[in-house]
Protein backbone atom coordinates (compact mmCIF):
# COMPACT_ATOMS: atom_id res chain seq x y z
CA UNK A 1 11.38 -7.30 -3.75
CA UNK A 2 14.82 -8.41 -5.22
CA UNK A 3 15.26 -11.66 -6.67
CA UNK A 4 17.79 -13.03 -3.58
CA UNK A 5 14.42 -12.00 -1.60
CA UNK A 6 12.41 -14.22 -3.52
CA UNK A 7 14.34 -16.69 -3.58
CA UNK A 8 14.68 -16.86 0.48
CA UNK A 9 11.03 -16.62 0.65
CA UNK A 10 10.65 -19.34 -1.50
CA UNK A 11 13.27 -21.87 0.46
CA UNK A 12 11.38 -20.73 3.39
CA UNK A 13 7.72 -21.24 2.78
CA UNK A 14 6.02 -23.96 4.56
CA UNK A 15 2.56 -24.78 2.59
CA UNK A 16 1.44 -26.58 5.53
CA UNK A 17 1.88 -23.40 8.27
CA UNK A 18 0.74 -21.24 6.28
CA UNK A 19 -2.83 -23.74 5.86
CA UNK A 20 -2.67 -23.94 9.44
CA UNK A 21 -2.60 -20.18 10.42
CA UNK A 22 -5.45 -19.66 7.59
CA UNK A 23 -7.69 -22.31 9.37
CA UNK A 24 -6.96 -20.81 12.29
CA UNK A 25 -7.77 -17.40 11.55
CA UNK A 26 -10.53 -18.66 10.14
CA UNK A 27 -11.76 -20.31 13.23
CA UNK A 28 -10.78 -17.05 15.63
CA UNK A 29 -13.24 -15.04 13.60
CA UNK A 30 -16.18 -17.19 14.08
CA UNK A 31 -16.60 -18.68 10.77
CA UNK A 32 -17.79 -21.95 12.24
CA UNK A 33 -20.11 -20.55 14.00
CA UNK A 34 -21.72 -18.42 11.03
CA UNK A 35 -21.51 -22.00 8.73
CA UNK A 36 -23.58 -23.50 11.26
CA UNK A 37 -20.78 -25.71 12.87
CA UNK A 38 -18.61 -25.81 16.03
CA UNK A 39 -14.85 -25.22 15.46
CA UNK A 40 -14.33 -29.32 15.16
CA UNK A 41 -16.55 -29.91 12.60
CA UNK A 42 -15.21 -27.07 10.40
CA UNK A 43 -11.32 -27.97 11.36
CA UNK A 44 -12.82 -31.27 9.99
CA UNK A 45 -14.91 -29.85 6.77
CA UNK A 46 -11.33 -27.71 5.65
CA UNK A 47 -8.46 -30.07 7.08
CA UNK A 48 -8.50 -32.56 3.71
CA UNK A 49 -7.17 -29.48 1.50
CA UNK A 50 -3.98 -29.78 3.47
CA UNK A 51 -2.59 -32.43 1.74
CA UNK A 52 -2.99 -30.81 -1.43
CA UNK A 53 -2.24 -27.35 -0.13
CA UNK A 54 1.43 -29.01 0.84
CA UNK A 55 1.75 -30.68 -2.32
CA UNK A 56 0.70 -27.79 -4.97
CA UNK A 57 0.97 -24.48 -3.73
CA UNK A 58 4.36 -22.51 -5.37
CA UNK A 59 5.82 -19.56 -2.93
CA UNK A 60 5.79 -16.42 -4.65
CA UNK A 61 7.24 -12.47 -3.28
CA UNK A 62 4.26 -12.81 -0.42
CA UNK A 63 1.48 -10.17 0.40
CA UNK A 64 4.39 -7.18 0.51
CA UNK A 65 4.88 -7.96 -3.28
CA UNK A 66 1.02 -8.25 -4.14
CA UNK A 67 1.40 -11.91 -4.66
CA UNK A 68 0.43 -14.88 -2.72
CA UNK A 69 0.82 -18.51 -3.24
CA UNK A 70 -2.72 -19.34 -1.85
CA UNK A 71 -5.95 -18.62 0.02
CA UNK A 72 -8.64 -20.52 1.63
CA UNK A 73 -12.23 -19.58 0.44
CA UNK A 74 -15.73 -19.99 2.41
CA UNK A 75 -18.74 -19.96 -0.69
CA UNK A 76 -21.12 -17.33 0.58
CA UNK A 77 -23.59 -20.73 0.95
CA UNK A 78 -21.36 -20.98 4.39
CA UNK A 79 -20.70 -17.79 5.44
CA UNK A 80 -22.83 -14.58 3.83
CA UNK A 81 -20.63 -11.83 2.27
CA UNK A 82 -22.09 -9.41 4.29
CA UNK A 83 -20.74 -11.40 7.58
CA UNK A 84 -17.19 -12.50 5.81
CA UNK A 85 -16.57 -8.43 5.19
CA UNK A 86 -17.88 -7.93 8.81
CA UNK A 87 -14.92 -9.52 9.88
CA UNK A 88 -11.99 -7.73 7.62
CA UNK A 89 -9.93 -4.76 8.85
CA UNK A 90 -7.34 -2.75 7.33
CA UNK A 91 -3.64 -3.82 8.50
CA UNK A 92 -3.59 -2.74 11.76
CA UNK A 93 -6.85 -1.48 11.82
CA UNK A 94 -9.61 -1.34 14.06
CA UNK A 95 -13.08 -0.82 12.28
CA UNK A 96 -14.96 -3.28 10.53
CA UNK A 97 -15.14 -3.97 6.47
CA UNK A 98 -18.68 -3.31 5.00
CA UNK A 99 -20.59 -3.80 2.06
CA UNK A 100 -21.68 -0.15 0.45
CA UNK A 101 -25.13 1.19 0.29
CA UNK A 102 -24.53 2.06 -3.54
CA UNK A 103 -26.25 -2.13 -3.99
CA UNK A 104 -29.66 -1.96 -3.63
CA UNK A 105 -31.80 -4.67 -1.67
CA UNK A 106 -30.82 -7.62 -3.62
CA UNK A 107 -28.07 -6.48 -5.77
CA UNK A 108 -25.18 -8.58 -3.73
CA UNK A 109 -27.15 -11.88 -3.94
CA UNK A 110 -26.77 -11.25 -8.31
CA UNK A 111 -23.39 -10.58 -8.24
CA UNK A 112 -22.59 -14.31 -8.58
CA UNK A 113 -19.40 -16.37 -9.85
CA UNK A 114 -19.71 -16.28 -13.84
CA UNK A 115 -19.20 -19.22 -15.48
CA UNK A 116 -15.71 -19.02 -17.34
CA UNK A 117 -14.73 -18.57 -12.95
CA UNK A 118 -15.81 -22.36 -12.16
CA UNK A 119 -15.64 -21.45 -8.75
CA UNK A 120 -17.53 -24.12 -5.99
CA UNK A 121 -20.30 -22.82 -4.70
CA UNK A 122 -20.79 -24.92 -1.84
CA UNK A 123 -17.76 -26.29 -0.29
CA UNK A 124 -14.54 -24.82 0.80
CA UNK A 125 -11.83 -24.52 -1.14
CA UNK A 126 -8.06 -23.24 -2.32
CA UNK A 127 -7.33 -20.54 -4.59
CA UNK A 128 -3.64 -20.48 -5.83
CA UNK A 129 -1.40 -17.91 -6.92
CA UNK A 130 -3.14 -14.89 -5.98
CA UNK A 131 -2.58 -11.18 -7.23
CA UNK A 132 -3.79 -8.41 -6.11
CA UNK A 133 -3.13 -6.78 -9.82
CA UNK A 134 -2.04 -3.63 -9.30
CA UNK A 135 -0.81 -3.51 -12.99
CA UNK A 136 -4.16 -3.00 -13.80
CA UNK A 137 -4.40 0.67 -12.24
CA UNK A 138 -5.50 3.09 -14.46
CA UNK A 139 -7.01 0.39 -16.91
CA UNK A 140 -10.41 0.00 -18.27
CA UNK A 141 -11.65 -3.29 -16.00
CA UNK A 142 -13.07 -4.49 -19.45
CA UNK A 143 -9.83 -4.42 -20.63
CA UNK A 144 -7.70 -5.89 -17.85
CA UNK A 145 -10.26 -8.51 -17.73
CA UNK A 146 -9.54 -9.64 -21.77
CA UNK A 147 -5.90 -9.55 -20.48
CA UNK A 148 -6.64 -11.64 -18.34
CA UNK A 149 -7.97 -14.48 -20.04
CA UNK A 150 -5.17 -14.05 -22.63
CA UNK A 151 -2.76 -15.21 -19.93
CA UNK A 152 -5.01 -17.73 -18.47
CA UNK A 153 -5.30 -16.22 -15.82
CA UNK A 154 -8.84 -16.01 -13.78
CA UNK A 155 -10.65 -13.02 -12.05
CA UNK A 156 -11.26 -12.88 -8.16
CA UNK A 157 -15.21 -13.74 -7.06
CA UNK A 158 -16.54 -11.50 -4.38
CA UNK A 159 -15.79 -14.10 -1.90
CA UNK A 160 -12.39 -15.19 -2.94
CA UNK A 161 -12.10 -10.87 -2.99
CA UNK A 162 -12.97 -11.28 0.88
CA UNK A 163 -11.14 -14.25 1.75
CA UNK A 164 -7.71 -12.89 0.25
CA UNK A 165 -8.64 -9.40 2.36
CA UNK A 166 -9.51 -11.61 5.38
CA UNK A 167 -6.26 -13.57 5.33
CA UNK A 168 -4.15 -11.04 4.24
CA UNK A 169 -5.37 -7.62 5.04
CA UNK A 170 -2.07 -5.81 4.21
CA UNK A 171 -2.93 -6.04 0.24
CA UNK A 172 -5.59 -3.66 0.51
CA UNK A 173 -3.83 -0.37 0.73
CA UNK A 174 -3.67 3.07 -0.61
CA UNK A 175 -4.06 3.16 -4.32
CA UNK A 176 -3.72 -0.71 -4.49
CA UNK A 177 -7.11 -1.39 -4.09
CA UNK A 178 -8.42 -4.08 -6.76
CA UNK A 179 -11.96 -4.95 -8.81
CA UNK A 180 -12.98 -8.47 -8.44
CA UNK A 181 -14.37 -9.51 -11.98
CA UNK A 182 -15.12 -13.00 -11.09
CA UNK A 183 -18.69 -12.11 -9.67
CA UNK A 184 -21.09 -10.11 -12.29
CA UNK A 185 -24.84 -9.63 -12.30
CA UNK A 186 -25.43 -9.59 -15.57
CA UNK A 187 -24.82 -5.58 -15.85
CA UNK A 188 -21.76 -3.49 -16.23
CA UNK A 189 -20.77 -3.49 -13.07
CA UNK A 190 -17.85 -4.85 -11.42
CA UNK A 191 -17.45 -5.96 -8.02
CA UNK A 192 -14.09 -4.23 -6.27
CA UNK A 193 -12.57 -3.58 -2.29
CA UNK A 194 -11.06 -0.11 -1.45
CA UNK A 195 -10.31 1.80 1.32
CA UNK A 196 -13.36 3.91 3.11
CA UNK A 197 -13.72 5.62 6.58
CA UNK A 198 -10.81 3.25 7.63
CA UNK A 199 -12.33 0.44 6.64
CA UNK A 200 -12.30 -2.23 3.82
CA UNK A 201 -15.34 -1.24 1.74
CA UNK A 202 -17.03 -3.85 -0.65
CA UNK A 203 -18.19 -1.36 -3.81
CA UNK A 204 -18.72 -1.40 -7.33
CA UNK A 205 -17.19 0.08 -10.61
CA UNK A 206 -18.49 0.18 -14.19
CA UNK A 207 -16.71 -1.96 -16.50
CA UNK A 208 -15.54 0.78 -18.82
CA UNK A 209 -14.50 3.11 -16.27
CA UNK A 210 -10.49 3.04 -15.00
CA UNK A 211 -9.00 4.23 -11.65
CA UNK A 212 -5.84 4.80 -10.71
CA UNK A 213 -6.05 3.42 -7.55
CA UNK A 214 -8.02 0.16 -8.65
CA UNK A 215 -6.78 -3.17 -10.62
CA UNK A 216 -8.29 -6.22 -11.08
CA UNK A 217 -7.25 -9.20 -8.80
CA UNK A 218 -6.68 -12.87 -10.22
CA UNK A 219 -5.32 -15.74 -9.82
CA UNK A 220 -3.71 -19.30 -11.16
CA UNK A 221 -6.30 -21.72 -10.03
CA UNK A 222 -9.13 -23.43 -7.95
CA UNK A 223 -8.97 -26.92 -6.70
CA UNK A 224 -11.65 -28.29 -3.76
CA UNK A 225 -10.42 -31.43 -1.90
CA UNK A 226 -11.93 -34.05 -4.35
């Protein structure tokens, strides 16, 4: 994307539509449902990070250009992974996102948030200035995760992985598929999304072995409503 491109996307950007259609999504796919809520009372849970969606969130190049300025996140205490991936497609897709067989019976309940992430594990929240880190193809996911922290930057959880995929499916593509370092288990293995039998697959790497076709997604921050 050229700079005059950014720069129209950023006079354009409305923090507050861009909240809205998330929620809404959100509520098509039957989130309040699976949080134990009708759609009121999760409209009501969500709506107070409005305001502060509106007031911090920065437009960047948008989900073409890997980048976007932020993403609503439901903690796996609401909604289980396994459901949240149930409900991802591929861009223009038809077949549903899945968790793979390669975790055994309890492995996705370990892979939690680690602590550097901070991320809330029980209420609803934004995540800003998101990347889907394509830089990182090719790298060791030790590595880009050192990078990472250099910058200041922080890794993707599992569910912040699904949430970005949910909202904006067109960043999972063909060799721009991304690890999600934010959620460990205490092993070398790293949490990551790519593309299998059509459908977004939730996988692991290990931590010292690179792809091509995977980086390492991150992002700027994580504020609830408080």
């Amino acid at each position: 994307m050229t700079e005059q491109a950014v720069a129209e996307v950023r006079e354009t950007f409305d923090a507050g539509a861009e909240f809205d259609r998330q929620l809404a999504q959100l509520i098509t796919l039957g989130y309040p449902e699976s949080a134990g809520q009708d759609a009121d009372g999760f409209r009501a849970r969500v709506a107070p990070l409005r305001e502060r969606a509106v007031a911090e969130a920065s437009a960047g190049p948008g989900p073409e250009g890997g980048r976007v300025p932020f993403v609503l996140v439901v903690p796996r205490a609401l909604v289980p992974v396994e459901a949240a991936m149930a409900r991802t497609t591929l861009s223009g897709g038809r077949e549903p996102g899945f968790v793979d067989g390669s975790f055994e019976p309890g492995a996705l309940e370990r892979f939690v948030s680690t602590a550097r992430t901070g991320a809330p594990e029980q209420a609803v929240y934004l995540l800003y200035d998101v990347e889907r880190g394509e830089e990182f193809c090719g790298a060791v996911p030790r590595d880009a995760l050192e990078t990472l922290e250099e910058r200041g930057r922080t890794p993707l959880t599992v569910e912040e992985g699904v949430a970005l995929l949910t909202q904006h499916p067109q960043l999972l593509v063909k060799n721009k598929c991304f690890s999600l370092g934010g959620s460990r288990s205490g092993d070398r293995r790293v949490p990551a999304l790519w593309i299998s039998r059509r459908a977004p697959k939730l996988g692991w790497c290990w931590e010292g072995n690179p792809h091509t076709w995977l980086g390492m997604a991150s992002a700027g921050a994580r504020r609830t409503a408080g």
